[in-house]
Structures are given as C-alpha cells and as structure tokens.
C-alpha atoms as a PDB file:
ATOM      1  CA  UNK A   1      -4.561   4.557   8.451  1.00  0.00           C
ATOM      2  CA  UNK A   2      -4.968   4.999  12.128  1.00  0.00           C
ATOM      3  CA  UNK A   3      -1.759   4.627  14.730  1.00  0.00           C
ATOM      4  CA  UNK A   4      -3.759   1.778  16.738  1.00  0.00           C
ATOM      5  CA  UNK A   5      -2.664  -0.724  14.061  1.00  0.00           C
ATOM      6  CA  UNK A   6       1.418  -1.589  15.139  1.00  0.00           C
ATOM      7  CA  UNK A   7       3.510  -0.029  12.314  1.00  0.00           C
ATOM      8  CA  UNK A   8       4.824  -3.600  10.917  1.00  0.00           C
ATOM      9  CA  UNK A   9       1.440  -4.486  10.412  1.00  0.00           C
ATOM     10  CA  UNK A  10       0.858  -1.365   8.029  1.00  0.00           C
ATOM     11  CA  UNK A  11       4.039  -2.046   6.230  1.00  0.00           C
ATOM     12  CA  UNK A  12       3.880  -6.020   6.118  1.00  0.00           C
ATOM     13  CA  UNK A  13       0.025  -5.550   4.741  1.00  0.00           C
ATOM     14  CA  UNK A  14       1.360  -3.313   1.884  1.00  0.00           C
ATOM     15  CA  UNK A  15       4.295  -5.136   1.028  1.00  0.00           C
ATOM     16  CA  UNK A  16       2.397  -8.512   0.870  1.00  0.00           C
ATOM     17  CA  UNK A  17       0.140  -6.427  -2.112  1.00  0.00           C
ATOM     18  CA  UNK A  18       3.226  -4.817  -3.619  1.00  0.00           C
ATOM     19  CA  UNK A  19       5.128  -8.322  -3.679  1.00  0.00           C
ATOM     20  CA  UNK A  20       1.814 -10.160  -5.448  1.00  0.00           C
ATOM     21  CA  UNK A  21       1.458  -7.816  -8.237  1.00  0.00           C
ATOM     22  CA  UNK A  22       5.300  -7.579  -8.974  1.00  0.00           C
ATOM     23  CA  UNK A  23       5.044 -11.210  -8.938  1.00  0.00           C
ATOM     24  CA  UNK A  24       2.065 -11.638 -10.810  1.00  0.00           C
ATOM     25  CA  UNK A  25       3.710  -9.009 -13.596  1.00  0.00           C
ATOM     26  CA  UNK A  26       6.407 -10.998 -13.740  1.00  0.00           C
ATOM     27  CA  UNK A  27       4.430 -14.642 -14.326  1.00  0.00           C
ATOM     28  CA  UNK A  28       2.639 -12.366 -17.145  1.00  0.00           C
ATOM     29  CA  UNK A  29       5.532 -10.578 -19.347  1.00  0.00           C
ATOM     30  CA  UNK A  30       9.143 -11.458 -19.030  1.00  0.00           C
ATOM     31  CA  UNK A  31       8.938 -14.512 -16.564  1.00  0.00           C
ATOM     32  CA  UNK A  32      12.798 -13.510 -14.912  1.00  0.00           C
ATOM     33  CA  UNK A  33      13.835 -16.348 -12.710  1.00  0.00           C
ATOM     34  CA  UNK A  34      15.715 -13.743 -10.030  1.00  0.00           C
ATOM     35  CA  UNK A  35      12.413 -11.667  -9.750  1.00  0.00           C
ATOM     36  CA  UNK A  36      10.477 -14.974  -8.894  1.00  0.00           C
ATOM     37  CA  UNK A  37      12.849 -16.076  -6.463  1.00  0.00           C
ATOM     38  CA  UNK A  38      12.784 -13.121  -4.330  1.00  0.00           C
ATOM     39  CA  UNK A  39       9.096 -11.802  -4.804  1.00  0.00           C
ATOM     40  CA  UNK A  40       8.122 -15.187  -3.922  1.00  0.00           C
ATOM     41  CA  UNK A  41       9.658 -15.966  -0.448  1.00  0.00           C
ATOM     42  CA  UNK A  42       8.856 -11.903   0.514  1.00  0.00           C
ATOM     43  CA  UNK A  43       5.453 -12.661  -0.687  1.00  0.00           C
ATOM     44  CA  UNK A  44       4.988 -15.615   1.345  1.00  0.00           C
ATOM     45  CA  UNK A  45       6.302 -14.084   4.242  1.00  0.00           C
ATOM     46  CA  UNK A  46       4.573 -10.837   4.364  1.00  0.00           C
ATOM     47  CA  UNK A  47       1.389 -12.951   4.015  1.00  0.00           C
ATOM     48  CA  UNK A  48       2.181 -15.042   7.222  1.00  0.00           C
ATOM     49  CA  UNK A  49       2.905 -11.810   8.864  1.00  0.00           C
ATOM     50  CA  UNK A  50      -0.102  -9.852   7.894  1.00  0.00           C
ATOM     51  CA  UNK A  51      -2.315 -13.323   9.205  1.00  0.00           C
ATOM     52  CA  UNK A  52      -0.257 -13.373  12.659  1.00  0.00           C
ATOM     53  CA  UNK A  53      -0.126 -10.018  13.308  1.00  0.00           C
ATOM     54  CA  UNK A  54      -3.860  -9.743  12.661  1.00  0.00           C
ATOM     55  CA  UNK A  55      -5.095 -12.546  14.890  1.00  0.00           C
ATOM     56  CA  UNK A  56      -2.741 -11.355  17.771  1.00  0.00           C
ATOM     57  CA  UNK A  57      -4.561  -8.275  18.148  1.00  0.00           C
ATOM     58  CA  UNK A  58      -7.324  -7.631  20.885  1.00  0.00           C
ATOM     59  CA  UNK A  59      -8.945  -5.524  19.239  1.00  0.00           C
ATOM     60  CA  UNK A  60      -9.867  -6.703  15.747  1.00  0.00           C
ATOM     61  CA  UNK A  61     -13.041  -7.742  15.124  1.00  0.00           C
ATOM     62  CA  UNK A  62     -13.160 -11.163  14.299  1.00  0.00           C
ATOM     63  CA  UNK A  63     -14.180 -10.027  10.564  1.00  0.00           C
ATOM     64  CA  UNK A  64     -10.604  -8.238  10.086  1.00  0.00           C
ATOM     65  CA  UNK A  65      -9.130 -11.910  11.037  1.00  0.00           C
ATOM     66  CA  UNK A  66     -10.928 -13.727   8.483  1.00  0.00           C
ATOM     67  CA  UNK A  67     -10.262 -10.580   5.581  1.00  0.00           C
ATOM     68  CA  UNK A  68      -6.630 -11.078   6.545  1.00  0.00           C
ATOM     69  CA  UNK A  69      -6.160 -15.014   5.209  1.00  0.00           C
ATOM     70  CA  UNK A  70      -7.069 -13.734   1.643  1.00  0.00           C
ATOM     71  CA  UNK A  71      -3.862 -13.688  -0.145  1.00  0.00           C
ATOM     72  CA  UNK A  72      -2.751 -10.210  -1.565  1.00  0.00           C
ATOM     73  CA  UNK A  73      -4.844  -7.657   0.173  1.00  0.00           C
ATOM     74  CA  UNK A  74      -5.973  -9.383   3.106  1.00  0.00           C
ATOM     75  CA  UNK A  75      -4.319  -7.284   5.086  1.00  0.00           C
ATOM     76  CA  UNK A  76      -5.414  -3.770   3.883  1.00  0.00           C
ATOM     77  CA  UNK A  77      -9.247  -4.915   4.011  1.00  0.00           C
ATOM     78  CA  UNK A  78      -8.194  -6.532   7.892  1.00  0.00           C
ATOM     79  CA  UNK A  79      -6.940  -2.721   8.380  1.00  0.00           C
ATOM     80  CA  UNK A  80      -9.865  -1.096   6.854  1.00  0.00           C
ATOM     81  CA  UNK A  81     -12.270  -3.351   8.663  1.00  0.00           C
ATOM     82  CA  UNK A  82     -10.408  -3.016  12.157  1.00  0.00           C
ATOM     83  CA  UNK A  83     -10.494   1.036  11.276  1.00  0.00           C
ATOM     84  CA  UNK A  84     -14.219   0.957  11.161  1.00  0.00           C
ATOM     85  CA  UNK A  85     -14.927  -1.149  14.065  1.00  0.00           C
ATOM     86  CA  UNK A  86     -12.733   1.297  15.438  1.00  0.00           C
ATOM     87  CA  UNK A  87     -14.950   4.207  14.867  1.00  0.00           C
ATOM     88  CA  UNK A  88     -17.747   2.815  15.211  1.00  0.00           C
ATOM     89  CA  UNK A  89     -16.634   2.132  18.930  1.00  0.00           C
ATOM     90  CA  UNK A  90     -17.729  -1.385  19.256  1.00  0.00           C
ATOM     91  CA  UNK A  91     -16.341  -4.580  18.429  1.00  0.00           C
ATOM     92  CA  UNK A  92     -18.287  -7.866  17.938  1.00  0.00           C
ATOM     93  CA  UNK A  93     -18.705  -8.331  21.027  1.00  0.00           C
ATOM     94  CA  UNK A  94     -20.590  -4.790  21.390  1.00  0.00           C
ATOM     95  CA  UNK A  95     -18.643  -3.923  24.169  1.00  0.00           C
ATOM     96  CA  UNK A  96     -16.652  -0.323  23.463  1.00  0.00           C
ATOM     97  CA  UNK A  97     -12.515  -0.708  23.075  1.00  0.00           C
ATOM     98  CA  UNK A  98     -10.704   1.624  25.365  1.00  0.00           C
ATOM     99  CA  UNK A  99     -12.901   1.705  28.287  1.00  0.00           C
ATOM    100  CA  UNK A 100     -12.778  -1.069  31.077  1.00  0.00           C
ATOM    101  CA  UNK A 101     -16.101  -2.259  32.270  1.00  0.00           C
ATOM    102  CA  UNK A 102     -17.216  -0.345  35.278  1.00  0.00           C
ATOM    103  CA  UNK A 103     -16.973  -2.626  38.351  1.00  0.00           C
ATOM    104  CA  UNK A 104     -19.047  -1.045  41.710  1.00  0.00           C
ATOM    105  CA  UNK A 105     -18.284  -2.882  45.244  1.00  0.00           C
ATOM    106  CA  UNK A 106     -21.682  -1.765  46.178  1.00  0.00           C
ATOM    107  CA  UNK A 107     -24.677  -3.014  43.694  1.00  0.00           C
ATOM    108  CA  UNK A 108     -27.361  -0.839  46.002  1.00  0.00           C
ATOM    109  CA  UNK A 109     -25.120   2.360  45.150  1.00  0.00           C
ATOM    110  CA  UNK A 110     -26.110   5.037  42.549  1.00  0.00           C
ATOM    111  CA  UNK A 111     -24.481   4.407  39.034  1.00  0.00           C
ATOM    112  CA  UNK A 112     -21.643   7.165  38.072  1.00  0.00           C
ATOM    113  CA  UNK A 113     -19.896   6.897  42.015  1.00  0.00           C
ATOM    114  CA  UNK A 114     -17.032   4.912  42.835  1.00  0.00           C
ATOM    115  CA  UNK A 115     -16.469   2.946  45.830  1.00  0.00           C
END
C-alpha cells in the first residue's frame, strides 16, 4: 500500500474483510450468538467507514468510489484502484495529482517563465 491513502482507511478497509469472513464462518459452522453480535455491528461500521473515507478523498478516481460500496472488499479494490491511478499519474479527469495547473499573467509570454 502506498502512504497517500490516510492510515484509518488502510485499517478500516481490512477490518471490514476480516469482520465479513469471521462472520460469514460463523453463519456456516457453529452459528455463536456473541460472535454475531460483535462481527456484525464492526462489520457494518467498517463498511460505512471504508465508503466515507473513500468518497472524501480528492484524489480517488471516481472508479475507487464506486469499488468501495461493494460490501467486504470494497475497500481494498478502492485502494488498489486509487494506487494505480496513482501511478499512472492521472486521474479521470486526466489532469496529473500533485502538480497545480500552471497559471501565466502574461498569455504572449514564453511557456516555462513565471511572471
């Protein structure tokens, strides 16, 4: 994973998968009430996490918002998808992250000089 994804995100996104197949493994073998009452609210609220966190970031693609509603790993694939826009250097809108459009006072002055 890359460091321009906030930390909680990271951790949310993997503890929304984590919670889902405990809870799934549970609904499957010994069906323990305790499990499903704590796997289920965690679940539910790393999912809301993973879905805010994702669509309050600049910088994801629009693609990494809609991978992040799918329940479970929505927010690893948002990650991964965000990672390769990331390297890619473009977003959706084709401009580059990380560099501020260049702005000249002068149109009639040579590209590459500032004002």
């Amino acid at each position: 994973m890359d460091s321009r994804h906030p930390r909680s995100l990271r951790v949310a996104a993997r503890v929304e998968l984590i919670s889902l197949i405990v809870m799934l493994a549970n609904v499957f073998t010994v069906r323990l009430a305790p499990v499903s009452s704590l796997t289920g609210p965690t679940h539910g609220c790393a999912y809301l996490f993973v879905v805010i966190a994702t669509w309050r970031l600049r910088r994801a693609p629009a693609t990494a918002k809609a991978l992040s509603l799918v329940p479970g790993v929505g927010g690893l694939l948002a990650l991964r998808r965000s990672d390769r826009a990331g390297t890619t250097g473009a977003g959706t809108d084709g401009r580059s992250y990380g560099q501020a459009p260049s702005v000249r006072s002068d149109p009639s002055a040579p590209p590459g000089r500032g004002p």
